[in-house]
N, C-alpha and C. Protein backbone atom coordinates (compact mmCIF):
# COMPACT_ATOMS: atom_id res chain seq x y z
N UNK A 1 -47.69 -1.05 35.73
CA UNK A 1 -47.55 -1.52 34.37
C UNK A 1 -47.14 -0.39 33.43
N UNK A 2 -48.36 0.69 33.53
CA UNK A 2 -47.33 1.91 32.71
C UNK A 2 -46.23 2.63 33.10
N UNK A 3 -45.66 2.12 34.51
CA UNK A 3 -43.95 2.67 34.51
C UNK A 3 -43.21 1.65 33.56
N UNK A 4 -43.42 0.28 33.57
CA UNK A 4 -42.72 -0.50 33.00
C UNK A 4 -42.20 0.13 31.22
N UNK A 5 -43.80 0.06 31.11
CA UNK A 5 -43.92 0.34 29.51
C UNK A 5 -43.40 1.68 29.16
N UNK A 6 -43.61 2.63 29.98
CA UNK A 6 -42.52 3.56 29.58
C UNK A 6 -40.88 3.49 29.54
N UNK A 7 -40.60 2.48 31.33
CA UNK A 7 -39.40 2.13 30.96
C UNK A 7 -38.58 1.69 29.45
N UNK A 8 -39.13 0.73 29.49
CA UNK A 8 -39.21 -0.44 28.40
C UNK A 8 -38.83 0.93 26.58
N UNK A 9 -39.77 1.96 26.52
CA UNK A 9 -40.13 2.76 26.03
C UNK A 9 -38.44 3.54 26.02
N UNK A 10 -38.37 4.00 26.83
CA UNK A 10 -37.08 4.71 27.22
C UNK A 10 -35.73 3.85 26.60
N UNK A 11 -36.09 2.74 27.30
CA UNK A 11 -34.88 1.81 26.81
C UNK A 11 -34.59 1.35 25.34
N UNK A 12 -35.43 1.34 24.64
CA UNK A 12 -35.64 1.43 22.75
C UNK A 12 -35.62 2.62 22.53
N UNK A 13 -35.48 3.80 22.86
CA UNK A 13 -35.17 4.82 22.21
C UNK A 13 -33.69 5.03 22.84
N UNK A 14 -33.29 4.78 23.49
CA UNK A 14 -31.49 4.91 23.91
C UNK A 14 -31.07 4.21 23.26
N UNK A 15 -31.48 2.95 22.68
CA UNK A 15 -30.94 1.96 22.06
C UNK A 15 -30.55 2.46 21.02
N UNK A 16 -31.70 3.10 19.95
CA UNK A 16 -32.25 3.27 19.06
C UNK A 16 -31.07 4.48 18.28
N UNK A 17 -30.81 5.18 19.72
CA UNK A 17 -29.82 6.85 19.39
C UNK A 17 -28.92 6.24 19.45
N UNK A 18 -28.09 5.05 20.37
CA UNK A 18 -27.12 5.03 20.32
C UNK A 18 -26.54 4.10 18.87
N UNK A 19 -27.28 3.20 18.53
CA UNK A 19 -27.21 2.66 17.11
C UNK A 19 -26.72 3.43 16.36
N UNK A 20 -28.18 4.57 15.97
CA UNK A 20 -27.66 5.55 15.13
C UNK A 20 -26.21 6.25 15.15
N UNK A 21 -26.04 6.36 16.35
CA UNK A 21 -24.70 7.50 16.54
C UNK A 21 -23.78 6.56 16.10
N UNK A 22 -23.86 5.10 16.50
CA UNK A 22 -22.85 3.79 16.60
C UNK A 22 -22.52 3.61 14.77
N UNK A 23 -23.50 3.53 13.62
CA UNK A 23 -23.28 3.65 12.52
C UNK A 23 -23.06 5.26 11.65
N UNK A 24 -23.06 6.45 12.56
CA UNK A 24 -22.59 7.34 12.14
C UNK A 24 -20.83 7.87 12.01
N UNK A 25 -20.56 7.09 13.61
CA UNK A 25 -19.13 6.80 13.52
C UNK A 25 -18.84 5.68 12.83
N UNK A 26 -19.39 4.82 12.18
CA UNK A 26 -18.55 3.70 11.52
C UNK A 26 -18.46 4.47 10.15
N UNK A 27 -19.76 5.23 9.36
CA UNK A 27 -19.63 5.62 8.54
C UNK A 27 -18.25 7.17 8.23
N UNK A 28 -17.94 7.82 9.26
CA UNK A 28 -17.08 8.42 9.37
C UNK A 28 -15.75 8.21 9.39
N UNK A 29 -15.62 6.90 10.24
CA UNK A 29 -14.78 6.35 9.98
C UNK A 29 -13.97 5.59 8.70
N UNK A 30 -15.30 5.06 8.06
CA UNK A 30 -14.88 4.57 6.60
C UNK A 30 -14.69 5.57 5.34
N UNK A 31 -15.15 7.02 5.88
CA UNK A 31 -14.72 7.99 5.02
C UNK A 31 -13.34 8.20 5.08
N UNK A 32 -13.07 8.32 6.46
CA UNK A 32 -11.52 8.37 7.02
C UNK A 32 -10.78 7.97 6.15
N UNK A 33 -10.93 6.59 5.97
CA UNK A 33 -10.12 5.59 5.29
C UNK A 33 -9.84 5.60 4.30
N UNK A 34 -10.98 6.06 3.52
CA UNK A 34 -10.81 6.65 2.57
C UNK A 34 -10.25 7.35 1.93
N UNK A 35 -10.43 8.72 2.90
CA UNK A 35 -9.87 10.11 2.50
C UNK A 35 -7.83 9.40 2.60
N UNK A 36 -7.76 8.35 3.59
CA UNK A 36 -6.56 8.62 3.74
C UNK A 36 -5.83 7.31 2.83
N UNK A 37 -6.59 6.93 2.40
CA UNK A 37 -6.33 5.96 0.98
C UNK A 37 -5.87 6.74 0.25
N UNK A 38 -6.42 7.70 -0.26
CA UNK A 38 -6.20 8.73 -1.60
C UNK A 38 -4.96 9.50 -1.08
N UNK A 39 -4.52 9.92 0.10
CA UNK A 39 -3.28 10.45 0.35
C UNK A 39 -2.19 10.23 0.34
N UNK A 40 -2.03 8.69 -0.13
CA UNK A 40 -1.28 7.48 0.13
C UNK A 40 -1.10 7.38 -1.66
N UNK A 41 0.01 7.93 -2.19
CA UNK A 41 0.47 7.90 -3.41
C UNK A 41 1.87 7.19 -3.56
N UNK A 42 1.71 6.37 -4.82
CA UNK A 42 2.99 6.06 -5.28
C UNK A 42 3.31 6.48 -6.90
N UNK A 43 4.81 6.38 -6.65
CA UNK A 43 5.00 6.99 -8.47
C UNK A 43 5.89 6.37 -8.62
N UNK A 44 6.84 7.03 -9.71
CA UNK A 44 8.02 6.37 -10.24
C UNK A 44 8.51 5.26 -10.01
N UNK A 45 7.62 4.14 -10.30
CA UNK A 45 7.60 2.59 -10.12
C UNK A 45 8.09 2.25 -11.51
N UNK A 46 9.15 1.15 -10.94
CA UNK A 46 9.65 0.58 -12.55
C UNK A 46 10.75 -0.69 -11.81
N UNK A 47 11.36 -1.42 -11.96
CA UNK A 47 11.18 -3.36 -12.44
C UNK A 47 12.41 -2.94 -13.60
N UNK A 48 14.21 -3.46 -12.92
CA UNK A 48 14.81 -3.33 -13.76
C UNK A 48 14.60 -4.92 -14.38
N UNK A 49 14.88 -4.85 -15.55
CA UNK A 49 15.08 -6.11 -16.82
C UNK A 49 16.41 -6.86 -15.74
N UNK A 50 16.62 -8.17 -15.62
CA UNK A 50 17.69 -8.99 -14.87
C UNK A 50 18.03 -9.10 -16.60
N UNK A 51 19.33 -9.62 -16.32
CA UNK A 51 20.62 -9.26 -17.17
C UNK A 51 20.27 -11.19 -17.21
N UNK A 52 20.92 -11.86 -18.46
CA UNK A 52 21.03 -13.19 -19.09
C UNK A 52 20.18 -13.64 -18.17
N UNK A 53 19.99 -15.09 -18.14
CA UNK A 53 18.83 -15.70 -17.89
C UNK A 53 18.60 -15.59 -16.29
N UNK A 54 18.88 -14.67 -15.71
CA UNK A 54 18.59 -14.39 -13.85
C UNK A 54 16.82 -14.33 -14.09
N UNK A 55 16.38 -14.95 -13.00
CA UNK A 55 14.84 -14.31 -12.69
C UNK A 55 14.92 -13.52 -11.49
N UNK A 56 16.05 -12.98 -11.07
CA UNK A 56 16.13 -12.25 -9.66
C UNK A 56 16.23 -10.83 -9.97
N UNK A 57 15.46 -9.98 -9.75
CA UNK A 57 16.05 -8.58 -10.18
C UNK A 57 15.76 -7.69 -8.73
N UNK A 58 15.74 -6.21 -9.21
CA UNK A 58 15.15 -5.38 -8.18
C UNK A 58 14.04 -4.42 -8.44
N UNK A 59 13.09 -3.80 -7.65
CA UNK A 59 12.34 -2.96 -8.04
C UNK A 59 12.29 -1.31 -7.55
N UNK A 60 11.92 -0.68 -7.66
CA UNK A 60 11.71 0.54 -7.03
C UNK A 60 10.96 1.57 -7.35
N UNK A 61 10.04 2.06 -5.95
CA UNK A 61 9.24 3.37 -6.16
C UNK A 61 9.34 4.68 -4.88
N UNK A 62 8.56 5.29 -5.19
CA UNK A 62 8.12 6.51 -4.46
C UNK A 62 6.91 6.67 -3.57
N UNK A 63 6.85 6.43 -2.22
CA UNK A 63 5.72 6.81 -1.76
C UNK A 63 5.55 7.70 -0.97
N UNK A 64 4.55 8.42 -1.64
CA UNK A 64 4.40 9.82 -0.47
C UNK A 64 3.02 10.09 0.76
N UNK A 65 3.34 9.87 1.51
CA UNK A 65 2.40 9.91 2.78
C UNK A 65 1.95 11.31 3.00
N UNK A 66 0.84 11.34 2.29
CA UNK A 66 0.09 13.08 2.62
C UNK A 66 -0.58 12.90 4.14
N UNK A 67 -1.10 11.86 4.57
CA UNK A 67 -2.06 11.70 5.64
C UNK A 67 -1.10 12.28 7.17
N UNK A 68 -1.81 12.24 7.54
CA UNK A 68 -1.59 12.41 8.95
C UNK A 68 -1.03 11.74 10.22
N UNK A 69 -0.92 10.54 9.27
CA UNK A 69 -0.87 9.09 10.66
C UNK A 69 0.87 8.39 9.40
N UNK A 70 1.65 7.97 10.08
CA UNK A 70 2.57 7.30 9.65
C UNK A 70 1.91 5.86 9.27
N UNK A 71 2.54 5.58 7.98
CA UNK A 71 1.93 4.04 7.53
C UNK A 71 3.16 2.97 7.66
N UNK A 72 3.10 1.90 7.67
CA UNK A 72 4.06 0.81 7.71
C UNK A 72 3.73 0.10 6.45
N UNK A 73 4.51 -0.09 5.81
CA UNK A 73 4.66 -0.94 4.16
C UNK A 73 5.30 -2.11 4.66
N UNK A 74 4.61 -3.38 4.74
CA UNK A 74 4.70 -4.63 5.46
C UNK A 74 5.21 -5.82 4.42
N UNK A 75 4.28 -5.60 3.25
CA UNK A 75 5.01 -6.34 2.05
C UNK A 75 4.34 -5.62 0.67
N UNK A 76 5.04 -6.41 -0.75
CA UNK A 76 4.77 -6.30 -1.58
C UNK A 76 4.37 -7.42 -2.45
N UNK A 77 3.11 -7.12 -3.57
CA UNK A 77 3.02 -9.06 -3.75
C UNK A 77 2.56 -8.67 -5.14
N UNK A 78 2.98 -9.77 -6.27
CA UNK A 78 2.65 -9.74 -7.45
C UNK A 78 2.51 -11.08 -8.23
N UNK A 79 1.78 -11.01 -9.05
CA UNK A 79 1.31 -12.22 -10.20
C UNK A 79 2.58 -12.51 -10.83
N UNK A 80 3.41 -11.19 -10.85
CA UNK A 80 4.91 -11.96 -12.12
C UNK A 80 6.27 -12.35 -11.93
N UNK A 81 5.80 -12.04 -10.30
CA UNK A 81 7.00 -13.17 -9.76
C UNK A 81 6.53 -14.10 -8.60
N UNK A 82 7.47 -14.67 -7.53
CA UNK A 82 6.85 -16.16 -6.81
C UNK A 82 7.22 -15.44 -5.66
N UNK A 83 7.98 -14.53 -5.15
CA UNK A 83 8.53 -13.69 -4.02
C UNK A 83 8.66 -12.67 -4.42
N UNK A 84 8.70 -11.30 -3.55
CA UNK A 84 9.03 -9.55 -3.46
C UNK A 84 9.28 -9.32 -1.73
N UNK A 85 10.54 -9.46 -1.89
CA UNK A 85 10.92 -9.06 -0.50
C UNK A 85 11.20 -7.30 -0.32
N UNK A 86 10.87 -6.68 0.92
CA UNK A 86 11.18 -5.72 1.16
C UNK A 86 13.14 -5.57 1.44
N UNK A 87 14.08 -4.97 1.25
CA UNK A 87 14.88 -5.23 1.72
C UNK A 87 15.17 -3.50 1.98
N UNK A 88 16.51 -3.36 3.04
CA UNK A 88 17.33 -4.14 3.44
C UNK A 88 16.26 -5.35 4.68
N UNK A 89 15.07 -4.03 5.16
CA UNK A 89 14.36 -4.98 6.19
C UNK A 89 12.88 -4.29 5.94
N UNK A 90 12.26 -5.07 6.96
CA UNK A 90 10.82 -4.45 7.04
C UNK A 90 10.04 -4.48 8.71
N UNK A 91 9.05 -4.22 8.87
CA UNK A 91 8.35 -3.07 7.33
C UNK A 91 9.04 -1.73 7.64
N UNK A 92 8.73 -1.09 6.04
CA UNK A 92 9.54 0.41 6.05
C UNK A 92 8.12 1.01 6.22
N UNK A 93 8.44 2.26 7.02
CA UNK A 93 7.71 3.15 8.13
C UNK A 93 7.65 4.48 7.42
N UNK A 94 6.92 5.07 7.04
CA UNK A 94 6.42 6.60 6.29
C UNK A 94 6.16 7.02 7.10
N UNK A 95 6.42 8.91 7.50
CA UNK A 95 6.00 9.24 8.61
C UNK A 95 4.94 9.99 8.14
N UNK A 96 4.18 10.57 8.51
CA UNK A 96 3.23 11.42 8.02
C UNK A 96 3.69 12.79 7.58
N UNK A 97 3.07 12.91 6.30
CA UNK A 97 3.86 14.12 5.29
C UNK A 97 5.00 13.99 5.42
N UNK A 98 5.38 12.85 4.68
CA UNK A 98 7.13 12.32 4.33
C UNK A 98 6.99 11.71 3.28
N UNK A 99 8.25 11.02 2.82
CA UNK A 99 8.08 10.32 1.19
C UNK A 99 8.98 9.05 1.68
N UNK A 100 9.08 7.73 0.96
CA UNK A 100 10.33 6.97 0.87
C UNK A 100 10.11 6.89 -0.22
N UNK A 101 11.80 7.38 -0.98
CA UNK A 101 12.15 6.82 -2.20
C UNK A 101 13.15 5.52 -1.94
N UNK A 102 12.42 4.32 -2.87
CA UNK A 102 13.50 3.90 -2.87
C UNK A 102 14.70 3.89 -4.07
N UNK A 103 16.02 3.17 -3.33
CA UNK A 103 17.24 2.80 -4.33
C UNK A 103 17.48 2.50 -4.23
N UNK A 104 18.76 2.32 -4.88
CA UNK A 104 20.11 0.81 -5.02
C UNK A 104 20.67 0.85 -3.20
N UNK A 105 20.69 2.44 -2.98
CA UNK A 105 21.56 2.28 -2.23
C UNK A 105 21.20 2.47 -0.20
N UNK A 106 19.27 2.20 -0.69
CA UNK A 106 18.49 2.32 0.47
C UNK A 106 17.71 1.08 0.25
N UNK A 107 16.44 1.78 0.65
CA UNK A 107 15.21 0.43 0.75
C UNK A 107 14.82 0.24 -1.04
N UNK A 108 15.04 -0.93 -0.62
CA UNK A 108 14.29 -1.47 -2.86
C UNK A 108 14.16 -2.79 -2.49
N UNK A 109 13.11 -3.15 -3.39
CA UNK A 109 12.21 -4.56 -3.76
C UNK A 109 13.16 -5.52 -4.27
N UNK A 110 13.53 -6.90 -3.94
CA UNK A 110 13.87 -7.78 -4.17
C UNK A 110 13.33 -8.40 -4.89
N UNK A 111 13.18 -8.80 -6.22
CA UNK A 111 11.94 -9.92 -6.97
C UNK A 111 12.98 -10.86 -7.45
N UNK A 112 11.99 -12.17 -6.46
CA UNK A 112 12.97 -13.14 -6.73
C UNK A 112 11.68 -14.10 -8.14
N UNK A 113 12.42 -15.36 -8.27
CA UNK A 113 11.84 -16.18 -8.96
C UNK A 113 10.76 -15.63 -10.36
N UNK A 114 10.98 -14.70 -11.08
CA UNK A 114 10.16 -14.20 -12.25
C UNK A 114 9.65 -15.22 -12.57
N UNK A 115 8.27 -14.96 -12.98
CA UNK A 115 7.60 -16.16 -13.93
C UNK A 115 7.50 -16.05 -15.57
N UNK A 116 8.10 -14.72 -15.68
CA UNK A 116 7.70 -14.73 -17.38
C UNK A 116 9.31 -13.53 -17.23
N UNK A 117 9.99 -13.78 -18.67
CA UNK A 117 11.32 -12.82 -19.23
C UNK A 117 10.58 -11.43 -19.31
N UNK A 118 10.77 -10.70 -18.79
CA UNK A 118 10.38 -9.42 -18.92
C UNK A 118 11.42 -8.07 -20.07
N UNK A 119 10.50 -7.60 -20.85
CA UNK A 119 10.75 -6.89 -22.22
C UNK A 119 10.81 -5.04 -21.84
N UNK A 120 11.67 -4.53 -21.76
CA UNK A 120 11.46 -2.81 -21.69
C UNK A 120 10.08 -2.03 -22.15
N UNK A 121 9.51 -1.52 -21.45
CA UNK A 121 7.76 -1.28 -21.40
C UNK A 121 6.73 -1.82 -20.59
N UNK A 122 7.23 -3.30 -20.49
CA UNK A 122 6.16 -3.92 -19.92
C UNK A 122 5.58 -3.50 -18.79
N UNK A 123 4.22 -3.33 -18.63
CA UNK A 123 3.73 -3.01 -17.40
C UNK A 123 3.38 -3.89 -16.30
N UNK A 124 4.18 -4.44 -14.85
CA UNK A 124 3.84 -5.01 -14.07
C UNK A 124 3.09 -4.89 -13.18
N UNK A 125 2.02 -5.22 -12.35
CA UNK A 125 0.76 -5.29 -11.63
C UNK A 125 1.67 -5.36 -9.77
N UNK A 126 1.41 -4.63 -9.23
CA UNK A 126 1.91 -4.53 -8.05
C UNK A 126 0.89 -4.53 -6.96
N UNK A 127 1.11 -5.19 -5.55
CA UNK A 127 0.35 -4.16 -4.63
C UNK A 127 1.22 -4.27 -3.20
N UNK A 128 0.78 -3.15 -2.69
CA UNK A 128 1.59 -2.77 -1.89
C UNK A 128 0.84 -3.22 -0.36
N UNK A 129 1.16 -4.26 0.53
CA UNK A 129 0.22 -4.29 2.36
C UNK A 129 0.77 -3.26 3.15
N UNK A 130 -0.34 -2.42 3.67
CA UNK A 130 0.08 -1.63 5.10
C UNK A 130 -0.43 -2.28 5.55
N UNK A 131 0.28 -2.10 7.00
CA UNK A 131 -0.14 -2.83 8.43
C UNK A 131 -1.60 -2.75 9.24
N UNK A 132 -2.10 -1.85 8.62
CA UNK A 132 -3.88 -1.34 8.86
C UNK A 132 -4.52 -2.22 8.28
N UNK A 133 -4.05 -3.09 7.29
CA UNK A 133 -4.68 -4.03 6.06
C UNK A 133 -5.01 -3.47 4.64
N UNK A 134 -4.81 -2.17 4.39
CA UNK A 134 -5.24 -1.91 3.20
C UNK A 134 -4.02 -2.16 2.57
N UNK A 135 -4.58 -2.29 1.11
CA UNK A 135 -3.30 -2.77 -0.10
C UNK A 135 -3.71 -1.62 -1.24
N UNK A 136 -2.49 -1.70 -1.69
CA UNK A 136 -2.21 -0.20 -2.15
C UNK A 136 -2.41 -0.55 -4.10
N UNK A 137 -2.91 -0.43 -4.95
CA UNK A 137 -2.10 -0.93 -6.24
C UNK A 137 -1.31 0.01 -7.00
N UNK A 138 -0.57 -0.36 -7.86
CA UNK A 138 0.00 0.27 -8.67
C UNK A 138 0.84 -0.57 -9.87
N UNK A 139 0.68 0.24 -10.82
CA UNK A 139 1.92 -0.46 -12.48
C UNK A 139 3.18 -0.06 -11.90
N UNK A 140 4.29 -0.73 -12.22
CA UNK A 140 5.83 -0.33 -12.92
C UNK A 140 6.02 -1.08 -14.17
N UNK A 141 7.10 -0.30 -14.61
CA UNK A 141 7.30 -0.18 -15.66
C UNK A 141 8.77 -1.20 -15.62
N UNK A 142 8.70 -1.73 -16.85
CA UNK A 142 9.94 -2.73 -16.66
C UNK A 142 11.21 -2.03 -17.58
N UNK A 143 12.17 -1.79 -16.97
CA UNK A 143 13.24 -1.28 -18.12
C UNK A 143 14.91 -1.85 -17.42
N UNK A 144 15.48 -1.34 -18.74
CA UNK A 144 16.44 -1.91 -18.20
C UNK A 144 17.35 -0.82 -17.76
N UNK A 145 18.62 -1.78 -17.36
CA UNK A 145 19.70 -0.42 -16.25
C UNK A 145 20.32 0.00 -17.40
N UNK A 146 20.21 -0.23 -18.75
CA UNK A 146 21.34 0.42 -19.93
C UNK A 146 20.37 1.63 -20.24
N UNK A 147 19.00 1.62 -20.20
CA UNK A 147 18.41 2.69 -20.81
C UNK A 147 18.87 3.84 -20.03
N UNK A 148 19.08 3.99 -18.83
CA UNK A 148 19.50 5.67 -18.79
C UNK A 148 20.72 6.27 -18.71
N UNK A 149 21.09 7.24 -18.62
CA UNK A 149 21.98 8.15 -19.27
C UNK A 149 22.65 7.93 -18.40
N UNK A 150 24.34 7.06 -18.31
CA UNK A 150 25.24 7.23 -17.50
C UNK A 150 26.32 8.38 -17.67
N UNK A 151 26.45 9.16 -16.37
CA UNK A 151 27.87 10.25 -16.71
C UNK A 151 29.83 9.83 -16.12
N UNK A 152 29.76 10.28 -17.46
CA UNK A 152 31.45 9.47 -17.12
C UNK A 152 32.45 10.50 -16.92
């Protein structure tokens, strides 16, 4: 009987360590995620103004991948329009310590169907899906293609 109960004894304390260790890596892990949330920056986001009554325009930003692990940008989704396609395709792939900018004449946001006329300033509500599941947020800024300085 007291081999049992020691067994028994033995077996709740292995349990017991391995739990612990089992929520020490989860908690490490969710630091991870963390840490590599915050490495995961976007900037120069801005939403040109569509020209006469179009609700179709384009968007474009900057993301810079400080982390370590390449991310996949799967989609983009917002309250102020009904679609945001990635184009030319998706998902676009960041490698670790790399940037994608986008442009006219690379990867940029498609926003189809606007729900409201958008005014130079306005700040639009964005978020960005990686393929891990986290979503990214961020503002752009709405302006139009006359505001900057063309050279002739």
């Amino acid at each position: 009987m007291k081999y049992i109960i020691k067994c028994i004894s033995v077996f709740t304390l292995a349990f017991y360590i391995q739990a612990v260790a089992a929520a020490d890596n989860a908690a490490n892990h969710s630091a991870a995620v963390k840490k590599e949330n915050l490495d995961i920056r976007i900037t120069n986001a801005f939403v040109y103004i569509p020209l006469g009554a179009s609700k179709t325009t384009t968007g474009f930003f900057t993301i810079d991948n400080r982390s370590a692990s390449e991310i996949r940008i799967t989609g983009v989704t917002s309250n102020f329009a009904k679609q945001i396609k990635l184009m030319p395709n998706s998902p676009w792939i960041v490698a670790a310590h790399d940037s994608l900018v986008l442009n006219p004449k690379g990867n940029f946001l498609q926003i189809n169907d606007l729900k409201a006329r958008l005014s130079t300033g306005d700040e639009l509500h964005l978020s960005v899906s990686l393929s891990n599941g986290q979503q990214l947020q961020f503002t752009a800024l709405a302006k139009s293609a006359y505001d900057q300085i063309h050279g002739h």
